[in-house]
C-alpha atoms as a PDB file:
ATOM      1  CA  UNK A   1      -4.505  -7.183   5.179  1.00  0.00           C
ATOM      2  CA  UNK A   2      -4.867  -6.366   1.461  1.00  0.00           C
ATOM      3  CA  UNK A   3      -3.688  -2.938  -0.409  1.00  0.00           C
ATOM      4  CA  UNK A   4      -5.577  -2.331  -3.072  1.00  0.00           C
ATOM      5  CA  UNK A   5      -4.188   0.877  -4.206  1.00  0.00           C
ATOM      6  CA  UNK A   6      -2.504   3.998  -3.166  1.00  0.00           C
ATOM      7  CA  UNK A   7      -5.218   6.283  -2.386  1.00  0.00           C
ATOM      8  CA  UNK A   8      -2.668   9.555  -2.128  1.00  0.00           C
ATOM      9  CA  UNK A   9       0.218  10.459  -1.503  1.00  0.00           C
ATOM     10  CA  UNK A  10       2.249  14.268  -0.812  1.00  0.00           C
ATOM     11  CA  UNK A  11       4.590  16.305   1.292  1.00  0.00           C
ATOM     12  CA  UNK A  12       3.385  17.689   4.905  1.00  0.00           C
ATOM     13  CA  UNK A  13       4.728  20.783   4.926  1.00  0.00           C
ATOM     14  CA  UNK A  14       5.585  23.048   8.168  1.00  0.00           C
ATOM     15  CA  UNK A  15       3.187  26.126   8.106  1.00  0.00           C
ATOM     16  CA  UNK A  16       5.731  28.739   7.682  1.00  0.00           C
ATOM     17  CA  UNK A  17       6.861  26.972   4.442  1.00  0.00           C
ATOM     18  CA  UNK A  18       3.488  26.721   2.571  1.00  0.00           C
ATOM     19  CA  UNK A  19       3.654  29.056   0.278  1.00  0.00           C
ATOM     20  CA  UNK A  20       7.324  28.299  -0.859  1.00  0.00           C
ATOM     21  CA  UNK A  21       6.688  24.949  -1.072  1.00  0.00           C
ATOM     22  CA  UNK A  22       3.479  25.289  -3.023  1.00  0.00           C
ATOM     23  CA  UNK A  23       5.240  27.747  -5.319  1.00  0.00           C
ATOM     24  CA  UNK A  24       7.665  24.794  -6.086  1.00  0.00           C
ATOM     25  CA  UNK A  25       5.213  22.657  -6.616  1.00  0.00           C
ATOM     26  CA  UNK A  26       3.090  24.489  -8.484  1.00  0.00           C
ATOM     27  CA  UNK A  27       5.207  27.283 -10.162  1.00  0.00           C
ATOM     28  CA  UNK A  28       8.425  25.962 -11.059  1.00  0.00           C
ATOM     29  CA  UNK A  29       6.985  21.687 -11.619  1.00  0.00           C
ATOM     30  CA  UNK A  30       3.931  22.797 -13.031  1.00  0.00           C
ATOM     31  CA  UNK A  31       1.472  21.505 -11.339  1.00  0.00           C
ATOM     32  CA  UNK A  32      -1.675  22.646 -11.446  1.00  0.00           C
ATOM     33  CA  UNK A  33      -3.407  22.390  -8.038  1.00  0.00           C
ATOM     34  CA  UNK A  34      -6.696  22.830  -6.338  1.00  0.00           C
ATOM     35  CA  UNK A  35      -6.556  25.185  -3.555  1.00  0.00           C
ATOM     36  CA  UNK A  36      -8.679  24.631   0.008  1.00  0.00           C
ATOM     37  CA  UNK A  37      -7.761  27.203   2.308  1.00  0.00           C
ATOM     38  CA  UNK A  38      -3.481  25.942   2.145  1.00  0.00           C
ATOM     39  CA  UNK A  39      -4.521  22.381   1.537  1.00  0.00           C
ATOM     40  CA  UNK A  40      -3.309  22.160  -1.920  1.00  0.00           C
ATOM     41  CA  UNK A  41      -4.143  18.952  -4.141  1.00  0.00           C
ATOM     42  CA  UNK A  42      -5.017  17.158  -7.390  1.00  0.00           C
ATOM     43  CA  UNK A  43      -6.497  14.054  -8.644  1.00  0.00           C
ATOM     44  CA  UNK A  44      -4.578  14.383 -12.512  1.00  0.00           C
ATOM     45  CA  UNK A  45      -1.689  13.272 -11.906  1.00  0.00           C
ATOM     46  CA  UNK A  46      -0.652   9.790 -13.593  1.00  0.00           C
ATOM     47  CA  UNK A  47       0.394   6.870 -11.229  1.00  0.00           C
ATOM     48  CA  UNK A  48      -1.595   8.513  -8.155  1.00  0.00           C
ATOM     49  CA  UNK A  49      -5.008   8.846  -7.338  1.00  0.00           C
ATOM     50  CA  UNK A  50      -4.337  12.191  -5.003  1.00  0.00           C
ATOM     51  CA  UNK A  51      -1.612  14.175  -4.212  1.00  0.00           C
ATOM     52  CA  UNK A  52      -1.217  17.129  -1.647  1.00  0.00           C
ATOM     53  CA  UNK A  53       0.472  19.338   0.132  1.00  0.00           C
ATOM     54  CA  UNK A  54      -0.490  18.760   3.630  1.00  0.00           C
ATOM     55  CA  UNK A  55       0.393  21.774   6.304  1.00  0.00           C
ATOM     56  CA  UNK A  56       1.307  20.026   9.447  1.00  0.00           C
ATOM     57  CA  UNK A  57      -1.310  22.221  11.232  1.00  0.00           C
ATOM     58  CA  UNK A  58      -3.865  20.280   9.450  1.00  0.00           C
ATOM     59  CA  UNK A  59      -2.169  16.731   9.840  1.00  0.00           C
ATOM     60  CA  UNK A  60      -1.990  17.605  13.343  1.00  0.00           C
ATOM     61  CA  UNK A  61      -5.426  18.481  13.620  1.00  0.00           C
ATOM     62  CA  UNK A  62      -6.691  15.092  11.920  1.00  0.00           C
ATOM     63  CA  UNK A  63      -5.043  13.227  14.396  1.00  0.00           C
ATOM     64  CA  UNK A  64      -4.823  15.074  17.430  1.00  0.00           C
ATOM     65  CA  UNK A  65      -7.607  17.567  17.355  1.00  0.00           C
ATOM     66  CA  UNK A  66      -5.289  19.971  17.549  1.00  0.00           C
ATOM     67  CA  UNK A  67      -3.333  22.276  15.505  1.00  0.00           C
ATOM     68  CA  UNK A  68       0.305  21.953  16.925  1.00  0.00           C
ATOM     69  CA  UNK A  69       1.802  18.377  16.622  1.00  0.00           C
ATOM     70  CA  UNK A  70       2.813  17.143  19.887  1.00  0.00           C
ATOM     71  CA  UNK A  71       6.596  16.701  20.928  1.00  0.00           C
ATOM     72  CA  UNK A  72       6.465  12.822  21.498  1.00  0.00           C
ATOM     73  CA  UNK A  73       5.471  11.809  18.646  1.00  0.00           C
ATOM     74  CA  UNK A  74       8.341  12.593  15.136  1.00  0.00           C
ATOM     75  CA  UNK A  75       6.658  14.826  13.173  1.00  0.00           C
ATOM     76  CA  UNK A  76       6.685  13.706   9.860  1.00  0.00           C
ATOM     77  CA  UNK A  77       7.499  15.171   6.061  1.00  0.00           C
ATOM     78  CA  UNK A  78       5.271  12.863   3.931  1.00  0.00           C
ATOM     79  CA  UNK A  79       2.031  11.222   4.246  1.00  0.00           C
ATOM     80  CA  UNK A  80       0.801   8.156   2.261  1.00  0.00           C
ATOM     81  CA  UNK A  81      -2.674   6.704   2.241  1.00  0.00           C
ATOM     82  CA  UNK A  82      -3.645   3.427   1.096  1.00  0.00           C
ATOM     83  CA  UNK A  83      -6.382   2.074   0.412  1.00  0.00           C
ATOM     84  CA  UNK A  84      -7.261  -1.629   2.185  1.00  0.00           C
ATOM     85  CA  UNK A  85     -10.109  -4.136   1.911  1.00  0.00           C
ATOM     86  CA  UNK A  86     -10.937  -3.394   5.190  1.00  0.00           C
ATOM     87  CA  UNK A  87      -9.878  -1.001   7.665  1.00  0.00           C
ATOM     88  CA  UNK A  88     -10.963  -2.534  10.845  1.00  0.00           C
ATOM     89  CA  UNK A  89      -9.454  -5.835  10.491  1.00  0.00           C
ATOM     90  CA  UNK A  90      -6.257  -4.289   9.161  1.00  0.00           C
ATOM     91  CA  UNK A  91      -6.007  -1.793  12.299  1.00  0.00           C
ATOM     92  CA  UNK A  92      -6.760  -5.065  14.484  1.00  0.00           C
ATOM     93  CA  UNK A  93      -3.467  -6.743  12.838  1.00  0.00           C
ATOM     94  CA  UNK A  94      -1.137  -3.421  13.079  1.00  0.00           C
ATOM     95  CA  UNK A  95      -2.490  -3.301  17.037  1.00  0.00           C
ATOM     96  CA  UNK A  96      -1.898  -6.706  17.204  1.00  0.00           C
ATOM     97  CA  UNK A  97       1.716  -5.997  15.919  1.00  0.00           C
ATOM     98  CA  UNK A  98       2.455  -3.667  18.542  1.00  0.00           C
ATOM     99  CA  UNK A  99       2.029  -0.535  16.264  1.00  0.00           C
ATOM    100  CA  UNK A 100       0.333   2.817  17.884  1.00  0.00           C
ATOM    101  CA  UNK A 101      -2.509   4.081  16.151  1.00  0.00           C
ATOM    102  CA  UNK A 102      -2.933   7.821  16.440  1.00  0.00           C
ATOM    103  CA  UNK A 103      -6.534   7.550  14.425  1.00  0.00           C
ATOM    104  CA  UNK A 104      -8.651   4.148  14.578  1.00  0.00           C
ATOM    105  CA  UNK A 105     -11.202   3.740  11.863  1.00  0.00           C
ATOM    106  CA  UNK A 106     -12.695   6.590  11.678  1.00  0.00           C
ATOM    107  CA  UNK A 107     -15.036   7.804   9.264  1.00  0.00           C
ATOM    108  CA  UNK A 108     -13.988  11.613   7.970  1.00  0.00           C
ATOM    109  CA  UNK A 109     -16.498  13.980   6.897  1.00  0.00           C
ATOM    110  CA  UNK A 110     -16.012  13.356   3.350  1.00  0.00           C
ATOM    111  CA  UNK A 111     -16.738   9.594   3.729  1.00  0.00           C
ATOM    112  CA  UNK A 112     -13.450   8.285   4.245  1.00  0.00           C
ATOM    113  CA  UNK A 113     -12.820   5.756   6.997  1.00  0.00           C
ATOM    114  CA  UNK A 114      -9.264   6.081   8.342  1.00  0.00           C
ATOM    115  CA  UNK A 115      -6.510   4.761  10.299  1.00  0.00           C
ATOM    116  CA  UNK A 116      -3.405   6.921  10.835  1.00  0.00           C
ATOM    117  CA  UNK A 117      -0.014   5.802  12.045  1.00  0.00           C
ATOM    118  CA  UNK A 118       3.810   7.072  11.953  1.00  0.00           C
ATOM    119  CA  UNK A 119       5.472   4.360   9.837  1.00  0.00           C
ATOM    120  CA  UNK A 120       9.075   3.179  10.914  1.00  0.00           C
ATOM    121  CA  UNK A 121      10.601   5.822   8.056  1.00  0.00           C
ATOM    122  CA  UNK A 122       8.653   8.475   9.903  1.00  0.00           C
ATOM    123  CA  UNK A 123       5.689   8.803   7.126  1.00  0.00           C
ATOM    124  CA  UNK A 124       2.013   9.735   8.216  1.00  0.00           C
ATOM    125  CA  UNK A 125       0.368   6.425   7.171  1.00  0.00           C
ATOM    126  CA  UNK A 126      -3.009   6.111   6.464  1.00  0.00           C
ATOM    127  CA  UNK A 127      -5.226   2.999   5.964  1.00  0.00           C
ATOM    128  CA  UNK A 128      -8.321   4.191   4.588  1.00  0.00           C
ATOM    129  CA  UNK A 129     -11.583   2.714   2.587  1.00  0.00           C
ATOM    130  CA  UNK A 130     -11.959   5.615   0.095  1.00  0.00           C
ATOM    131  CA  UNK A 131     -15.421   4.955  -1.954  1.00  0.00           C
ATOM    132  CA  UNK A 132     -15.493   7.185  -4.307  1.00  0.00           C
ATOM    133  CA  UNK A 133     -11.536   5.971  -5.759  1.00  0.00           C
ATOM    134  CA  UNK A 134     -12.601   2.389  -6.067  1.00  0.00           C
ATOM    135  CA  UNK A 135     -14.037   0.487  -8.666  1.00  0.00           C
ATOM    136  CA  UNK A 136     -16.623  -1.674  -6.997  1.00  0.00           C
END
């Protein structure tokens, strides 16, 4: 497997904390986000191609089709995507590894393939192909 760049990075944030947390984000670090619904991001900040605030609801729902996170599995506080030469072969070596896959190469609706997995620190991982951040 080859990383070829973080593709983002951010806190996942419990639902009843959203608007605190974005406040501190946003309010007191300065800064300045785009706003989906409380998916909170940007793209300009140095060092990172995207960071976010992620509510768990939603990081729940991209992997579980579901809203609420489910009790056997550690809920985690930060999320980190990166971007791999390709997806399917690196999923193949994490299964082969004995890691569990919560989300196996699949393409999102905004043309990103992903594979999602709780790292050993307890971070949402993603391995993704994300087109429109690469240079090829």
């Amino acid at each position: 497997m080859k990383i070829l760049f973080v593709a983002g990075f951010g806190s996942i944030v419990r639902d009843e904390l959203v608007n605190d947390t974005s406040h501190f984000y946003q309010g007191v670090l300065g800064i300045e986000f785009e706003h989906v619904g409380d998916y909170v991001h940007t793209g300009n900040l140095d060092g990172v191609k995207h960071f976010a605030l992620w509510p768990l609801s939603q990081a729940a729902e991209s992997c579980f089709g579901t809203p609420h996170w489910p009790s056997d599995v550690p809920e985690p506080r930060t999320w980190i995507e990166m971007d791999v030469d390709d997806v399917v072969e690196a999923t193949k070596e994490l299964v082969a590894q004995g890691y569990r896959c919560l989300v196996s190469n699949r393409e999102e609706p905004w043309g990103q393939t992903v594979t999602r997995l709780i790292s050993p620190d307890g971070a949402l991982m993603g391995l993704t192909r994300t087109p429109w951040m690469r240079n090829d």
